[in-house]
N, C-alpha and C. Protein backbone atom coordinates (compact mmCIF):
# COMPACT_ATOMS: atom_id res chain seq x y z
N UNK A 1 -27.87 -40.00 8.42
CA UNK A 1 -27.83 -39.98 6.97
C UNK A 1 -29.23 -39.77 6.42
N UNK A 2 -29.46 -39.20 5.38
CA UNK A 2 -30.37 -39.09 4.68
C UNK A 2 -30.46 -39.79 3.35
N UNK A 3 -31.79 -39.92 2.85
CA UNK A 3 -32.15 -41.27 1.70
C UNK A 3 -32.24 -39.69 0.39
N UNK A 4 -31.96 -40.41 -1.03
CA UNK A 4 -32.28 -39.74 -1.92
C UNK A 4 -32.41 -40.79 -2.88
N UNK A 5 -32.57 -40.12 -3.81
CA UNK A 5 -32.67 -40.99 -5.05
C UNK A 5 -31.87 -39.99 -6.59
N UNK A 6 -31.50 -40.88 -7.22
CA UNK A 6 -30.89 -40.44 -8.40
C UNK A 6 -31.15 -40.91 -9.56
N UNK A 7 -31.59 -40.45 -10.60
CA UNK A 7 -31.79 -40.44 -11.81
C UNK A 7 -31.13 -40.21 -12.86
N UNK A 8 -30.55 -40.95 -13.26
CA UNK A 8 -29.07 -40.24 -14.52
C UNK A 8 -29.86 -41.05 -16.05
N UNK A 9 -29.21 -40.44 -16.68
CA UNK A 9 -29.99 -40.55 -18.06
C UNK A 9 -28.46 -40.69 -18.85
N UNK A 10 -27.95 -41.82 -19.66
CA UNK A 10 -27.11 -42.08 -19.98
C UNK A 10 -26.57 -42.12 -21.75
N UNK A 11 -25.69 -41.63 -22.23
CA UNK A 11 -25.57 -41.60 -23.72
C UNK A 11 -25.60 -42.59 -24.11
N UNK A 12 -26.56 -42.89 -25.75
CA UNK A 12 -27.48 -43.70 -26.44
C UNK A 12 -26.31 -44.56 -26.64
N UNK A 13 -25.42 -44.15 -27.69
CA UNK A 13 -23.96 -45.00 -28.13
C UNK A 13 -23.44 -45.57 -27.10
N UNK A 14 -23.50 -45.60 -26.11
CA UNK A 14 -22.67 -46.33 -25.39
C UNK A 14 -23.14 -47.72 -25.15
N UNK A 15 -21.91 -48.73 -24.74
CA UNK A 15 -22.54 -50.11 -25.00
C UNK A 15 -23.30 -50.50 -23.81
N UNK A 16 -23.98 -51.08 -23.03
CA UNK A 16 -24.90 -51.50 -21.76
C UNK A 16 -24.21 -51.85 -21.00
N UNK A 17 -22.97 -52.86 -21.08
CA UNK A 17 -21.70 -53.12 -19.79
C UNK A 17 -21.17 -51.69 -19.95
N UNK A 18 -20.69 -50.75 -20.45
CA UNK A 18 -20.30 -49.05 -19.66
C UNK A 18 -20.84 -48.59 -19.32
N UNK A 19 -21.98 -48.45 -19.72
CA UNK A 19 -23.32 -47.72 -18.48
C UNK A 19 -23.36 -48.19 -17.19
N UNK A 20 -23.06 -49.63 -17.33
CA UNK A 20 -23.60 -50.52 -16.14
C UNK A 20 -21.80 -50.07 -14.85
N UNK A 21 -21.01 -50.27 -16.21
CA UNK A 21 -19.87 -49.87 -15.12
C UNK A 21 -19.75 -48.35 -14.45
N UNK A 22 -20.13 -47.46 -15.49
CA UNK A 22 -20.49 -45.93 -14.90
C UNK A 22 -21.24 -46.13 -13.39
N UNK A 23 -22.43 -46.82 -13.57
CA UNK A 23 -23.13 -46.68 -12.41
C UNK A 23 -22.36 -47.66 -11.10
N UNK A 24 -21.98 -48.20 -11.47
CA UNK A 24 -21.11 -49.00 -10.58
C UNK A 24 -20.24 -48.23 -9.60
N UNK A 25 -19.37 -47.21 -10.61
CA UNK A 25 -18.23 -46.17 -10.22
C UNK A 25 -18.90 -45.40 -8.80
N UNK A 26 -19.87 -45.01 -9.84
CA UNK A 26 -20.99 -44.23 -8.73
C UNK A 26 -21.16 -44.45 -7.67
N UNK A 27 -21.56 -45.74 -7.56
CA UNK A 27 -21.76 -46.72 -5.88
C UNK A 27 -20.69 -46.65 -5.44
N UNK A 28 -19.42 -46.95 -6.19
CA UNK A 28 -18.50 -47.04 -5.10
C UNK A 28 -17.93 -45.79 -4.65
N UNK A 29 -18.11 -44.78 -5.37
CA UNK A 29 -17.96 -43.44 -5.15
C UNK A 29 -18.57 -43.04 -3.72
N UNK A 30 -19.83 -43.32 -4.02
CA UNK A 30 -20.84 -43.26 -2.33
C UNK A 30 -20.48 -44.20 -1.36
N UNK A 31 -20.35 -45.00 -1.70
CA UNK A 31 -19.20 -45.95 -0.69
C UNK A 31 -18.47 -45.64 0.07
N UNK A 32 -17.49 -45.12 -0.52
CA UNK A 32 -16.15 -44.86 -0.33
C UNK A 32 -16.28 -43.27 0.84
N UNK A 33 -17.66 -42.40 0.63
CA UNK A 33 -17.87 -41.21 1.36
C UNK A 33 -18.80 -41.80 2.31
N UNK A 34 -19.00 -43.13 2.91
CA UNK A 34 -19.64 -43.52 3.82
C UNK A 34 -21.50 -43.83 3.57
N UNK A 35 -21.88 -43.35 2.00
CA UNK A 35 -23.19 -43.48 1.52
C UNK A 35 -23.00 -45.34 1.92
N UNK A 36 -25.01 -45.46 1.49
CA UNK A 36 -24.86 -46.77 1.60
C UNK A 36 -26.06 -47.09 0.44
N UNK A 37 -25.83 -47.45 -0.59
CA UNK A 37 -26.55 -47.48 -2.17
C UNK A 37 -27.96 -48.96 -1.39
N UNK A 38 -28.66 -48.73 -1.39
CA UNK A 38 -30.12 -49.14 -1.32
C UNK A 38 -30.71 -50.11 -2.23
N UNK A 39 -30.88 -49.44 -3.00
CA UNK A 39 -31.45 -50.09 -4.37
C UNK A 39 -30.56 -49.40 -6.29
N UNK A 40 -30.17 -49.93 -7.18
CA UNK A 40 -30.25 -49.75 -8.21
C UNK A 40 -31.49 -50.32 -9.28
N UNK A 41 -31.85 -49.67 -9.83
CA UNK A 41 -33.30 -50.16 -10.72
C UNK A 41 -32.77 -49.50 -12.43
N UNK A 42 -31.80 -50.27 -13.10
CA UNK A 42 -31.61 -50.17 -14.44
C UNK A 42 -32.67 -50.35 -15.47
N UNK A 43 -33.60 -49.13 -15.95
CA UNK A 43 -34.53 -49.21 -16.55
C UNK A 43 -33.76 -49.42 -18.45
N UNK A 44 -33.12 -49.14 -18.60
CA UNK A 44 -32.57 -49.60 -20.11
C UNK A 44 -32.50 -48.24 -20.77
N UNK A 45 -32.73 -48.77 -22.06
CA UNK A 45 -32.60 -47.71 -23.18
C UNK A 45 -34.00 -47.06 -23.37
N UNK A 46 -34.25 -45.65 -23.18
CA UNK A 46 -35.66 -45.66 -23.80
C UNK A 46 -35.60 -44.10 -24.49
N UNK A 47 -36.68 -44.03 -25.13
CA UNK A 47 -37.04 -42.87 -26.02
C UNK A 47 -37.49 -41.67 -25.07
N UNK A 48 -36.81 -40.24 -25.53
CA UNK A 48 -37.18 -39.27 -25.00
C UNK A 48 -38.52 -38.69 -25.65
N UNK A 49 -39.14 -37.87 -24.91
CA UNK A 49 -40.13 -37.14 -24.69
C UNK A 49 -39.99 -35.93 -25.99
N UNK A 50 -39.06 -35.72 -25.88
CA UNK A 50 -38.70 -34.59 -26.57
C UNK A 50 -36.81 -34.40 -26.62
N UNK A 51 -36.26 -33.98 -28.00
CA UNK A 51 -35.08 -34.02 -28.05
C UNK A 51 -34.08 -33.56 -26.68
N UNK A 52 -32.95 -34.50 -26.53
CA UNK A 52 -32.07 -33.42 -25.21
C UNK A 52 -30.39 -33.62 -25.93
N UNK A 53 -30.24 -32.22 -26.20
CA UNK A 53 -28.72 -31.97 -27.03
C UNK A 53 -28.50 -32.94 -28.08
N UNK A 54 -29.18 -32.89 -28.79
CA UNK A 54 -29.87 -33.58 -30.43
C UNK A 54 -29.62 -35.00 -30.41
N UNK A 55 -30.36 -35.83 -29.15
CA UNK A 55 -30.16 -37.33 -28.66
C UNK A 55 -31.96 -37.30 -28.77
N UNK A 56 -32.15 -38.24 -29.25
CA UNK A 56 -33.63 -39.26 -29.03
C UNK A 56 -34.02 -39.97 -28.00
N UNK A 57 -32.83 -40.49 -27.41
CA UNK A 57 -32.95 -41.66 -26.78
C UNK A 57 -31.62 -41.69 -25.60
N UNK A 58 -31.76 -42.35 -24.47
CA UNK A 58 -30.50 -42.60 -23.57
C UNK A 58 -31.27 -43.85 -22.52
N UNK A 59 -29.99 -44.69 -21.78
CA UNK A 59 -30.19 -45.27 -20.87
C UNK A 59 -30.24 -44.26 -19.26
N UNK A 60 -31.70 -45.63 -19.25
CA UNK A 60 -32.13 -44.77 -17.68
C UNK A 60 -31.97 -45.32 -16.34
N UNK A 61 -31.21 -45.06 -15.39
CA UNK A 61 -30.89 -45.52 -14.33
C UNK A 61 -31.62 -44.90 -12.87
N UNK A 62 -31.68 -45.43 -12.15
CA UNK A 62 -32.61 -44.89 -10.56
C UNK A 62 -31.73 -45.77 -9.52
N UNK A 63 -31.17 -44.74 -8.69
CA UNK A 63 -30.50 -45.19 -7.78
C UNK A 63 -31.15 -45.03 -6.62
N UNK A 64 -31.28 -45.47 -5.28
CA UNK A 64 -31.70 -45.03 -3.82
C UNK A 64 -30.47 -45.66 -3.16
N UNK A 65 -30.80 -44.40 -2.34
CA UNK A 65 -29.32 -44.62 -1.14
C UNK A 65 -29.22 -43.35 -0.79
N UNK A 66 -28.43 -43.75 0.58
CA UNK A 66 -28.38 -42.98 1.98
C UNK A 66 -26.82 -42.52 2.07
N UNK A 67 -26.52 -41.21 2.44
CA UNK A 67 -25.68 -40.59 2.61
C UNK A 67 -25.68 -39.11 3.24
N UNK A 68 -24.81 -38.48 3.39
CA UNK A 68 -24.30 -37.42 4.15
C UNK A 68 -24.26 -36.19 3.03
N UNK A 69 -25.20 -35.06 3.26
CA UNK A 69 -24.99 -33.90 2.10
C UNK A 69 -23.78 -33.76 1.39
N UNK A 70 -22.35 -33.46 2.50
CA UNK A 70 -21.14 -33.55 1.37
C UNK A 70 -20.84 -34.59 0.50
N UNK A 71 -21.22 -36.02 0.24
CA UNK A 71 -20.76 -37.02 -0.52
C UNK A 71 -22.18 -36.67 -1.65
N UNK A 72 -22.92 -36.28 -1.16
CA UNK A 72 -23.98 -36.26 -2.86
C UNK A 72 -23.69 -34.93 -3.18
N UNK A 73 -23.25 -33.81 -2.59
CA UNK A 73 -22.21 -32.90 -3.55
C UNK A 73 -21.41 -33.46 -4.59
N UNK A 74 -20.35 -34.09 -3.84
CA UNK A 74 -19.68 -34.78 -4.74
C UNK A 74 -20.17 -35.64 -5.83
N UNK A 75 -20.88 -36.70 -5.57
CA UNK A 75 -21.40 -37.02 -6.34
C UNK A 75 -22.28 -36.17 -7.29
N UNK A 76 -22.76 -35.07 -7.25
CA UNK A 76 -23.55 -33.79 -8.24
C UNK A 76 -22.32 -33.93 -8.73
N UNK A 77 -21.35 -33.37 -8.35
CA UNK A 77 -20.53 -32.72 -9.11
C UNK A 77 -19.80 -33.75 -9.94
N UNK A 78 -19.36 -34.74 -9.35
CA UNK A 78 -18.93 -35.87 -10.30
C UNK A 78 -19.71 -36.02 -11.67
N UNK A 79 -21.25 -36.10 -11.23
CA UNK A 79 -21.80 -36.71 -12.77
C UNK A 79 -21.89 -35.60 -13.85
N UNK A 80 -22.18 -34.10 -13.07
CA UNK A 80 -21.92 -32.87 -14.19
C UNK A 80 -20.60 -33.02 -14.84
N UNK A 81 -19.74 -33.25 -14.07
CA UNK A 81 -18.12 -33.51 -15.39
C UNK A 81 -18.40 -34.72 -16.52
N UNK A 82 -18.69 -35.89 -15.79
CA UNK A 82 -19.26 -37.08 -16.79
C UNK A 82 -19.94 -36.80 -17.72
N UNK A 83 -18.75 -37.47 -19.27
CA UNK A 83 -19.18 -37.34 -19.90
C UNK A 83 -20.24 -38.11 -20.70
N UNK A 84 -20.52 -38.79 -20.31
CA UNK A 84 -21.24 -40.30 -20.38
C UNK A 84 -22.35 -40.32 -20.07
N UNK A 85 -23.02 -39.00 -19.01
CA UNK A 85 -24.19 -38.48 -18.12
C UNK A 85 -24.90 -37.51 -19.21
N UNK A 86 -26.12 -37.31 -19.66
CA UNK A 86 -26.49 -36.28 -20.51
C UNK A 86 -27.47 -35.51 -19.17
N UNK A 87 -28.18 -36.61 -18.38
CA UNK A 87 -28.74 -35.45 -17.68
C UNK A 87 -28.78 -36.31 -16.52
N UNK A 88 -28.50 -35.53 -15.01
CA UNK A 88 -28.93 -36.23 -13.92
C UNK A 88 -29.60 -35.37 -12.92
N UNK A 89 -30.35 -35.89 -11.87
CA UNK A 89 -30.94 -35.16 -11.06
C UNK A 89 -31.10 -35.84 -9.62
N UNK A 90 -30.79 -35.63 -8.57
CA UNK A 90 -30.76 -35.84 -7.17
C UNK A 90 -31.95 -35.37 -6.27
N UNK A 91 -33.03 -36.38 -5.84
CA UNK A 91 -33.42 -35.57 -4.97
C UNK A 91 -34.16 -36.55 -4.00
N UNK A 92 -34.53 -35.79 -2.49
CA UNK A 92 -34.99 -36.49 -1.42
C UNK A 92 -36.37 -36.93 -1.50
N UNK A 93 -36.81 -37.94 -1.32
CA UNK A 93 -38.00 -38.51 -1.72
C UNK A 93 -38.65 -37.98 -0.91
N UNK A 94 -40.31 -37.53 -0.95
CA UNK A 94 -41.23 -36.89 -0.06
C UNK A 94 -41.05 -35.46 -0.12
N UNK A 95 -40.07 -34.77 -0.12
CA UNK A 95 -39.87 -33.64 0.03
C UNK A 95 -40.46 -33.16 -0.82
């Protein structure tokens, strides 16, 4: 298995227990494809840099954990349908 890390950036309106359950889904999502979730590090609500699809602001999440290329497919592809996800990004640390 290989380690990555994930970064999802979460819509502002939403209340902090659905974010928290979104990311939850997630884990067990990787779970369930044999991943094994490492660390979660729920950084909160914070202000963007610059506007993203006319939002200010979203909750920021950092996941680490180990899994098999086809289950973080899935998981890509899971959080691009999510609608709840404004932006996420996957990638192998060091690389």
């Amino acid at each position: 298995m290989r380690t990555y890390e994930l970064m999802t950036i979460h819509r502002p309106e939403l209340p902090e227990e659905q974010v928290r359950a979104h990311l939850k889904k997630m884990e067990e999502l990787l779970a369930g494809r044999g991943g094994v979730v490492k660390n979660t590090d729920f950084w909160g609500k914070r202000r963007f840099a610059y506007e993203i699809d006319h939002l200010s602001e979203g909750y920021y999440a950092v996941v680490t954990f180990e899994a098999e290329p086809p289950a973080v497919a899935e998981l890509d592809r899971a959080l691009a349908l999510a609608d709840e996800v404004v932006r996420h990004k996957i990638v192998r640390p060091g690389d």
